[in-house]
N, C-alpha and C. Protein backbone atom coordinates (compact mmCIF):
# COMPACT_ATOMS: atom_id res chain seq x y z
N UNK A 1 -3.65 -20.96 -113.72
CA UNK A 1 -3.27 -21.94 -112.72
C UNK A 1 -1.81 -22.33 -112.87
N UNK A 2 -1.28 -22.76 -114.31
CA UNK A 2 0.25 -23.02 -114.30
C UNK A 2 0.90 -21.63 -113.83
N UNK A 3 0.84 -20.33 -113.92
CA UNK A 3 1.36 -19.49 -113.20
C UNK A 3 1.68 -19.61 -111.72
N UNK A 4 0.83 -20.19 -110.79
CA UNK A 4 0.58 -20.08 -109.10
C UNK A 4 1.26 -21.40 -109.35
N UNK A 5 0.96 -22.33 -110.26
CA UNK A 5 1.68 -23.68 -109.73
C UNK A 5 3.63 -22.77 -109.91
N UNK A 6 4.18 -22.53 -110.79
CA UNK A 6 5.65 -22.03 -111.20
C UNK A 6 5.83 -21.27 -109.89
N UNK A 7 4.68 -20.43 -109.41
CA UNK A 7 5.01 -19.51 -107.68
C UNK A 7 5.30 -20.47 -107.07
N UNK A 8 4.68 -21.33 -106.58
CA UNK A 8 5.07 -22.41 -105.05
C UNK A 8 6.02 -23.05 -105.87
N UNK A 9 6.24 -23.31 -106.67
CA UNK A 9 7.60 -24.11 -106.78
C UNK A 9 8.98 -23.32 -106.62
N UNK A 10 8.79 -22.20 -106.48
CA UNK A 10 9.85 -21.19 -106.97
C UNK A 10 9.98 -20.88 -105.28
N UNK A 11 9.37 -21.08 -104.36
CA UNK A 11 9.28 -20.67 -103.21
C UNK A 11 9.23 -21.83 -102.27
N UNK A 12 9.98 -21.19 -100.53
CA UNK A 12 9.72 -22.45 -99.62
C UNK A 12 9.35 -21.81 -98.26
N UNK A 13 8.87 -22.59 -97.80
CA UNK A 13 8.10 -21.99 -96.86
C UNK A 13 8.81 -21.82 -95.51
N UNK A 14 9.17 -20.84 -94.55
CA UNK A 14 10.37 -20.92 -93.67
C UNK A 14 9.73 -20.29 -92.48
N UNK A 15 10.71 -20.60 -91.25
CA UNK A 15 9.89 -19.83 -90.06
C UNK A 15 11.28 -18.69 -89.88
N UNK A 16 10.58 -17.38 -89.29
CA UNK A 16 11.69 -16.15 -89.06
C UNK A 16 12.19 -16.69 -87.81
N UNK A 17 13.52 -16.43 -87.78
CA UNK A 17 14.58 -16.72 -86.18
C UNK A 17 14.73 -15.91 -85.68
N UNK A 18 13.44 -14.63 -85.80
CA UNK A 18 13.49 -13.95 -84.55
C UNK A 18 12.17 -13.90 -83.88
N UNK A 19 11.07 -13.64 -85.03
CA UNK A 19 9.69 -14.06 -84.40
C UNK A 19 8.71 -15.15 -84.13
N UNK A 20 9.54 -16.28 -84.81
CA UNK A 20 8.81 -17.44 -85.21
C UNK A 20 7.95 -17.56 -86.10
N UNK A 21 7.45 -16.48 -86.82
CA UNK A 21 6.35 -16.51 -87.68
C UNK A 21 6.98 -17.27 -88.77
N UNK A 22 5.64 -17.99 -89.77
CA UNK A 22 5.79 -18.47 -91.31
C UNK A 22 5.92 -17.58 -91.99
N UNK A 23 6.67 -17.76 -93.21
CA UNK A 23 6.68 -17.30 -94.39
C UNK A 23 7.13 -17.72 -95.74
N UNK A 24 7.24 -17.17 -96.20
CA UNK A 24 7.78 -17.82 -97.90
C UNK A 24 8.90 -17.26 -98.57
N UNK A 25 9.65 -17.68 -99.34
CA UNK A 25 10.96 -17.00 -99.73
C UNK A 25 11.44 -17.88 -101.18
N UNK A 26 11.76 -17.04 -101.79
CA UNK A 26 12.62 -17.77 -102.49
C UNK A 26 13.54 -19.18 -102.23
N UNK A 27 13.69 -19.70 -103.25
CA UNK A 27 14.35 -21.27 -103.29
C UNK A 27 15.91 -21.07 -102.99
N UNK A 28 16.35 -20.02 -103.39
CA UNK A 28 17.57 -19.59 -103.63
C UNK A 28 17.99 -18.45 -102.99
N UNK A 29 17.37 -18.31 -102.28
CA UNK A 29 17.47 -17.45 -101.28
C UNK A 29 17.91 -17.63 -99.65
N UNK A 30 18.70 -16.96 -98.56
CA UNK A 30 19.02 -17.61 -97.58
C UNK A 30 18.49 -16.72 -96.82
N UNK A 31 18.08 -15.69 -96.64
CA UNK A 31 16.68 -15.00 -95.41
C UNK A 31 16.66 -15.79 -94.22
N UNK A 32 17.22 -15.77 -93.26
CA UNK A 32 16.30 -16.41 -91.98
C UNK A 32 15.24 -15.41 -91.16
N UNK A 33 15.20 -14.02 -91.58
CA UNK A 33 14.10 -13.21 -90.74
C UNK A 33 12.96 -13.15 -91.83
N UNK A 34 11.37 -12.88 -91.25
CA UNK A 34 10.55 -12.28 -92.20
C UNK A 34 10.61 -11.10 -92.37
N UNK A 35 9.80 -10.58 -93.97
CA UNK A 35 10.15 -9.60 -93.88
C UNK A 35 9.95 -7.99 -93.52
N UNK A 36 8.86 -8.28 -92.18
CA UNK A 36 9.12 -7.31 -91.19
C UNK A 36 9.69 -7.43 -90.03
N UNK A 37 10.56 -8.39 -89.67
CA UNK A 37 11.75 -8.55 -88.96
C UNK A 37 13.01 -8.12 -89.30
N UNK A 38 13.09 -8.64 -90.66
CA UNK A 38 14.22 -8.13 -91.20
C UNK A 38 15.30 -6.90 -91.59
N UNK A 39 14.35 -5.51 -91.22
CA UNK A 39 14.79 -4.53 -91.18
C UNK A 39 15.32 -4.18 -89.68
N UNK A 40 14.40 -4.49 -88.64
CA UNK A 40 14.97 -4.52 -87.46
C UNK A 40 16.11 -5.10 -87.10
N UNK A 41 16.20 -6.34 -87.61
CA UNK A 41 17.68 -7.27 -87.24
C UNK A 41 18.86 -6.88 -88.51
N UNK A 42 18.70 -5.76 -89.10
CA UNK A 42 19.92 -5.21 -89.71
C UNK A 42 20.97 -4.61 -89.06
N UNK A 43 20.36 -3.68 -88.02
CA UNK A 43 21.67 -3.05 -87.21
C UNK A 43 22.17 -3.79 -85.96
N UNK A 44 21.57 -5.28 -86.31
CA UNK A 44 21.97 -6.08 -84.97
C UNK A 44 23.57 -6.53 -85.45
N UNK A 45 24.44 -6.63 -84.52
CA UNK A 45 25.81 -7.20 -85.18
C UNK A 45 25.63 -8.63 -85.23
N UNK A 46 26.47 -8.83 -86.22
CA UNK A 46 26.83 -10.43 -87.10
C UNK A 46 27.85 -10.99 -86.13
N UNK A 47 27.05 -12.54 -86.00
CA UNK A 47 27.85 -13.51 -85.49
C UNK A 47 28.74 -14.04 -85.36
N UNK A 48 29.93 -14.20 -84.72
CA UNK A 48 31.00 -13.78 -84.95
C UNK A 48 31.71 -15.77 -85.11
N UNK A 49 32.36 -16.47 -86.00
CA UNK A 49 32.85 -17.74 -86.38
C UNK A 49 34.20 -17.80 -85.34
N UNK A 50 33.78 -18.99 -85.13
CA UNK A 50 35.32 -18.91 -83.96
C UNK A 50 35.93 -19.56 -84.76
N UNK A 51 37.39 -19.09 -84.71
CA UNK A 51 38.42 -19.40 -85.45
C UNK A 51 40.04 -20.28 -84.69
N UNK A 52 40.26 -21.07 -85.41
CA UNK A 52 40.91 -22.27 -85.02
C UNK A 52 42.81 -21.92 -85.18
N UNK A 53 43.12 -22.08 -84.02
CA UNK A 53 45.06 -21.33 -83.84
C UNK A 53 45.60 -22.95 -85.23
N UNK A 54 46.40 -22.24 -85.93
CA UNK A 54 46.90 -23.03 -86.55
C UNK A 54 48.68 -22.49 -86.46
N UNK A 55 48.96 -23.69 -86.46
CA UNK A 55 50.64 -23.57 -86.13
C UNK A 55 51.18 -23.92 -86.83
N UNK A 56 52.18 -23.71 -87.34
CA UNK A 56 53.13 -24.77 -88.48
C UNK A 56 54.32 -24.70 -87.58
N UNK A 57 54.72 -26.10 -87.93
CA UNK A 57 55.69 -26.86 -87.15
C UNK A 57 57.07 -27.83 -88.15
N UNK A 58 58.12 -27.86 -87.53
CA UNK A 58 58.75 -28.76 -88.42
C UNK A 58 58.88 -29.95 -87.71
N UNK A 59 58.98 -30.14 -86.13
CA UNK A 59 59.24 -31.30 -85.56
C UNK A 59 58.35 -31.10 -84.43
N UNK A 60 58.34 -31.94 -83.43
CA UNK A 60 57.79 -32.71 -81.84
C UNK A 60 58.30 -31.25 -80.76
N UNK A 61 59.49 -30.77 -81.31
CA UNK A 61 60.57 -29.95 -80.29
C UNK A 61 59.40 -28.82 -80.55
N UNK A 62 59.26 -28.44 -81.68
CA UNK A 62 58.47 -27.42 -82.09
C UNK A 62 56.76 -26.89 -81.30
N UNK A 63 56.31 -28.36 -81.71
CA UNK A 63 54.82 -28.84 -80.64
C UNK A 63 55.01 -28.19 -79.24
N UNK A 64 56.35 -28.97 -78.77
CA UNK A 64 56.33 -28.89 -77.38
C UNK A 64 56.27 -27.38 -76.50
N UNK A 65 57.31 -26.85 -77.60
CA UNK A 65 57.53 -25.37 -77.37
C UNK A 65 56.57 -24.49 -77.94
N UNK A 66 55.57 -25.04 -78.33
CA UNK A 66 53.94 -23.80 -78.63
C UNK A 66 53.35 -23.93 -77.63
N UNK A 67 53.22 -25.86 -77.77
CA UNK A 67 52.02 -26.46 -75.96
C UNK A 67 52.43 -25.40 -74.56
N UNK A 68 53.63 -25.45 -74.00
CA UNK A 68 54.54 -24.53 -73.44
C UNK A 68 53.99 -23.24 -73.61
N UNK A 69 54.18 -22.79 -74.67
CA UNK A 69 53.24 -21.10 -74.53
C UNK A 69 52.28 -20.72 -74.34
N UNK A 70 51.43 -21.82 -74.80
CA UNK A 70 50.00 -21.90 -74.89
C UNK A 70 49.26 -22.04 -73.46
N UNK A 71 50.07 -23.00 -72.72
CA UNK A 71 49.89 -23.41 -71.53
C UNK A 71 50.28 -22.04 -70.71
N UNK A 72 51.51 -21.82 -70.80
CA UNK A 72 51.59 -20.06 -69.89
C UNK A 72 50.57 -19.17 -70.00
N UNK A 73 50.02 -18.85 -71.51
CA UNK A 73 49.30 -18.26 -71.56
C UNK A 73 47.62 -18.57 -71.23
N UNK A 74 47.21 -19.67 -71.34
CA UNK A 74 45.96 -20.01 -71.01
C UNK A 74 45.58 -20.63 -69.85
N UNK A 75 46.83 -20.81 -68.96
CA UNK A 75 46.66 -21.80 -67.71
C UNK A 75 46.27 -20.92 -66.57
N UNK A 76 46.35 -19.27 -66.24
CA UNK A 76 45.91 -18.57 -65.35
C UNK A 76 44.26 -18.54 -65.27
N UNK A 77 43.57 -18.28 -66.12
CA UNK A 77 41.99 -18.49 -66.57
C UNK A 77 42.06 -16.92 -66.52
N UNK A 78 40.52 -16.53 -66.45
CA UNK A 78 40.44 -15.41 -66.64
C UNK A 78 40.34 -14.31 -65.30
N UNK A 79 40.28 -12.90 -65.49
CA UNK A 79 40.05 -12.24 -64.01
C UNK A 79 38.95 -11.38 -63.80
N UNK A 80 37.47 -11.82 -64.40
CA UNK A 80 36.32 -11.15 -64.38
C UNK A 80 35.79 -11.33 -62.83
């Protein structure tokens, strides 16, 4: 019995984010598919983090003249 008790502690119980089903996983583990989902959603491509324009600036003159580019460049929208 202390064996199965050390299992559920060692484990948590999770739903897959592609089928919804329950399952169990390691504590330390980050899995979001089960694991007969999980082979399927391998050749799916990875999510891609949107990433934030960072500028370095020394003054206001500087700001003004990125806002300025930024604005040329993003003020047409797109042409789909």
């Amino acid at each position: 019995m202390d064996s199965l008790n050390e299992f559920l502690v060692a484990m948590e119980l999770k739903y897959c984010e592609r089928c919804g089903g329950l399952w169990l996983r390691p504590k330390k583990e980050c899995g979001i598919y089960c694991p007969e989902c999980d082979p399927q959603m391998a050749d799916m491509p990875k999510s891609r983090r949107r990433r934030a324009l960072v500028v370095a600036v020394e003054s206001v003159d500087e700001i003004e003249t990125c806002l300025a580019e930024l604005a040329g460049v993003c003020a047409e929208g797109g042409n789909a």
